[in-house]
N, C-alpha and C. Protein backbone atom coordinates (compact mmCIF):
# COMPACT_ATOMS: atom_id res chain seq x y z
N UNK A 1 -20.69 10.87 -13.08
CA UNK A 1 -19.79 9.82 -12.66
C UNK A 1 -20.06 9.46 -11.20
N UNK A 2 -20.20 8.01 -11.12
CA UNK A 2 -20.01 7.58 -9.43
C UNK A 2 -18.71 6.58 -9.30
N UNK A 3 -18.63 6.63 -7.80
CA UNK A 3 -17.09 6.18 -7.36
C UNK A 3 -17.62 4.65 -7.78
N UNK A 4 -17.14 3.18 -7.97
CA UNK A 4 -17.14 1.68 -7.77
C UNK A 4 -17.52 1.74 -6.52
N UNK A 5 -17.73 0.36 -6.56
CA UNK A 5 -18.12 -0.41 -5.14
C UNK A 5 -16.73 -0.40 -4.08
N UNK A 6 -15.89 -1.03 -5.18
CA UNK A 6 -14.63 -0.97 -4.51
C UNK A 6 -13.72 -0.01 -3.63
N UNK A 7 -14.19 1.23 -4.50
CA UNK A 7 -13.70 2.70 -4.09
C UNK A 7 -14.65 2.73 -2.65
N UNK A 8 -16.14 2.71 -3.08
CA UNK A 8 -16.80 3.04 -1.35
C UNK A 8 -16.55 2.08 -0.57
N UNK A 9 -15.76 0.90 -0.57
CA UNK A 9 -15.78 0.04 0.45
C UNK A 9 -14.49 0.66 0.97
N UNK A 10 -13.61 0.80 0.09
CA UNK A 10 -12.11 1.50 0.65
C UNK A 10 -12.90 2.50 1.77
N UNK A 11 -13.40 3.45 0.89
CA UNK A 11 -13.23 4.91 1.71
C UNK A 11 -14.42 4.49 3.26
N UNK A 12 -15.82 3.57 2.86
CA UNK A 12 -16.09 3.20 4.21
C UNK A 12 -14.88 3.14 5.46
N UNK A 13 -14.04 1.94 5.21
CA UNK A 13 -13.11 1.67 5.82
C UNK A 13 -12.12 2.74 6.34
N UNK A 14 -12.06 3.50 5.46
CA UNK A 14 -10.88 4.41 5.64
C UNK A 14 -11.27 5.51 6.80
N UNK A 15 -12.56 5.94 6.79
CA UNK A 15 -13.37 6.99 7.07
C UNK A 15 -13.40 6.48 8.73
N UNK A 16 -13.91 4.92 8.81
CA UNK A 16 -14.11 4.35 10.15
C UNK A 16 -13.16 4.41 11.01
N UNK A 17 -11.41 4.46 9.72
CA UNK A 17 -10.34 4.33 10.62
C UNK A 17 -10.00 5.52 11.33
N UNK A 18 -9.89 6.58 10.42
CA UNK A 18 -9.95 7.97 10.76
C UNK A 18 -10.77 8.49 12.01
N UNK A 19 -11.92 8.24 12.20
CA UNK A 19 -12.84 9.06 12.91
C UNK A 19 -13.10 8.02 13.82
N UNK A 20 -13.48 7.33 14.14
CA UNK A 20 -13.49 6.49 15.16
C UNK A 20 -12.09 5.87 15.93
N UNK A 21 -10.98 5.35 15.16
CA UNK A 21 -9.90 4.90 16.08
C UNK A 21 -8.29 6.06 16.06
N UNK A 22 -8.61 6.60 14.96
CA UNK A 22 -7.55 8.14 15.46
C UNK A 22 -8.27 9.23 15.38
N UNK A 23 -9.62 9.47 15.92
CA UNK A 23 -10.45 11.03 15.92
C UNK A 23 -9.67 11.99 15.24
N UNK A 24 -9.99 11.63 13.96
CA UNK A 24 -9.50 12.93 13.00
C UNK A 24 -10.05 13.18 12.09
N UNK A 25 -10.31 14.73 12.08
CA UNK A 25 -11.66 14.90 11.07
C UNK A 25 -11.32 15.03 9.70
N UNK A 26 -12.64 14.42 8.99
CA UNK A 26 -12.32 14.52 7.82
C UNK A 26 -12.68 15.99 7.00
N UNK A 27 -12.28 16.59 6.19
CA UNK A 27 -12.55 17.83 5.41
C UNK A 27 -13.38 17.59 4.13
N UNK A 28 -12.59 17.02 3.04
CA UNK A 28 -13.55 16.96 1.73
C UNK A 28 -13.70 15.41 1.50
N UNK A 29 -13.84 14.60 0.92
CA UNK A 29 -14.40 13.60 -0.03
C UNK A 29 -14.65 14.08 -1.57
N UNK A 30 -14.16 14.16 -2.87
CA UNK A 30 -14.54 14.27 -4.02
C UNK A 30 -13.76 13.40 -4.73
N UNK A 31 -14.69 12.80 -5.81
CA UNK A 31 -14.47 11.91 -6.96
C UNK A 31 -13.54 13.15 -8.10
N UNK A 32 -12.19 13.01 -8.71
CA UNK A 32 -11.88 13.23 -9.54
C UNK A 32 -12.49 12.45 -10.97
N UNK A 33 -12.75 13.85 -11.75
CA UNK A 33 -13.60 13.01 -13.02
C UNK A 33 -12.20 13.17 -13.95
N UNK A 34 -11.53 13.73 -13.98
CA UNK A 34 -10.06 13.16 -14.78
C UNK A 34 -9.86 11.89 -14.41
N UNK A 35 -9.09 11.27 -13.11
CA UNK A 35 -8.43 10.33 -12.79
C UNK A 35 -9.61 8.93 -12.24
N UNK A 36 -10.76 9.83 -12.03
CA UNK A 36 -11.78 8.52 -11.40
C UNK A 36 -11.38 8.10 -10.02
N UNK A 37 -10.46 9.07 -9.07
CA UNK A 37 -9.89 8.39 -8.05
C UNK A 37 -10.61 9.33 -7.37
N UNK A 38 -11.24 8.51 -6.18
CA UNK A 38 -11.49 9.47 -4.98
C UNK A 38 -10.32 10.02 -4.18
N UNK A 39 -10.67 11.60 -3.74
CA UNK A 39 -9.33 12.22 -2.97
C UNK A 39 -10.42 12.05 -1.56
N UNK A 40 -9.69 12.28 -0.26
CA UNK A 40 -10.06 12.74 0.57
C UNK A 40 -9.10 13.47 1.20
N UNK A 41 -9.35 14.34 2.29
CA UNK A 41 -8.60 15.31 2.66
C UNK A 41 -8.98 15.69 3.83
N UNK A 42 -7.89 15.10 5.04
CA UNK A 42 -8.21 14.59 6.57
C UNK A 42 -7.50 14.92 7.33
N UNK A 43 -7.76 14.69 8.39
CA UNK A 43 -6.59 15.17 9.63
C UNK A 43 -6.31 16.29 10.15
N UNK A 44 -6.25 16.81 11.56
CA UNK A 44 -5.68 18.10 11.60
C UNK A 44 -4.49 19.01 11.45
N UNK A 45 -4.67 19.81 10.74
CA UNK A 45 -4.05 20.68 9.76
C UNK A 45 -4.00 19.91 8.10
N UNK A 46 -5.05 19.18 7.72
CA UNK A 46 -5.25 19.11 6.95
C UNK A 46 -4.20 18.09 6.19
N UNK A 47 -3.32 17.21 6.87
CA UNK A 47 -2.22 16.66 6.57
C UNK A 47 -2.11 15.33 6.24
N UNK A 48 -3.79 14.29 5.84
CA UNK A 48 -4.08 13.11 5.15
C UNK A 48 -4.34 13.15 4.34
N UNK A 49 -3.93 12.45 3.76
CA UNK A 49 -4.53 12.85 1.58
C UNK A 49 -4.37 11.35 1.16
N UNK A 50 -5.54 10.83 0.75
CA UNK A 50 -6.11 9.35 -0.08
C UNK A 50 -6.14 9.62 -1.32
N UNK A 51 -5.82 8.56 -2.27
CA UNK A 51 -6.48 9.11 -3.44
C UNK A 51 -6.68 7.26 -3.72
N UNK A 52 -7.80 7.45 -4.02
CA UNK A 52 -8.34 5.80 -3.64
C UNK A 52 -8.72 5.50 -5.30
N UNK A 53 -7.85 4.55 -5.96
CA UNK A 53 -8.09 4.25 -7.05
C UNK A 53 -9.54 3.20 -7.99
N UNK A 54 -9.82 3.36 -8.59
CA UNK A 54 -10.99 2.79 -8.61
C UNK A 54 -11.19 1.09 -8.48
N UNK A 55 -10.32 0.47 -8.31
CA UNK A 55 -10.42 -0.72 -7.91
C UNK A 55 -9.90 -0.86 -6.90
N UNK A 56 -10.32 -0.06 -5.86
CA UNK A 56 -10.29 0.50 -4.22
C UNK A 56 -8.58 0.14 -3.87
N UNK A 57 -8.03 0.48 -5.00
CA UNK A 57 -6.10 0.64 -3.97
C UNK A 57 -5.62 1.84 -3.51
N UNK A 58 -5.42 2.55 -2.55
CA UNK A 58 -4.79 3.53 -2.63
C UNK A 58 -3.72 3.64 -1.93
């Protein structure tokens, strides 16, 4: 399974917002193959959580 276009344009975006305009690191990135939603898992102490649906809403 790969994420949509839609999903990597989200998480591009999301990733740029994170780490470049609030320096906060990101931890994982994985595609759920149940739900098809990308999770990510960010911030320090670990306290951002995406789950970016496949027609990039999250």
């Amino acid at each position: 399974m790969e994420p949509t276009i839609a999903q990597l344009q989200t998480l591009y975006r999301l990733c740029h917002q994170l780490t470049n305009m609030m320096f906060q690191p990101i931890y994982i990135v994985r595609l759920d193959e149940r739900t098809l939603n990308l999770f990510m898992l960010a911030g320090k102490g670990e306290g951002i959580e995406f789950e970016i649906q496949p027609n990039g809403e999250y």
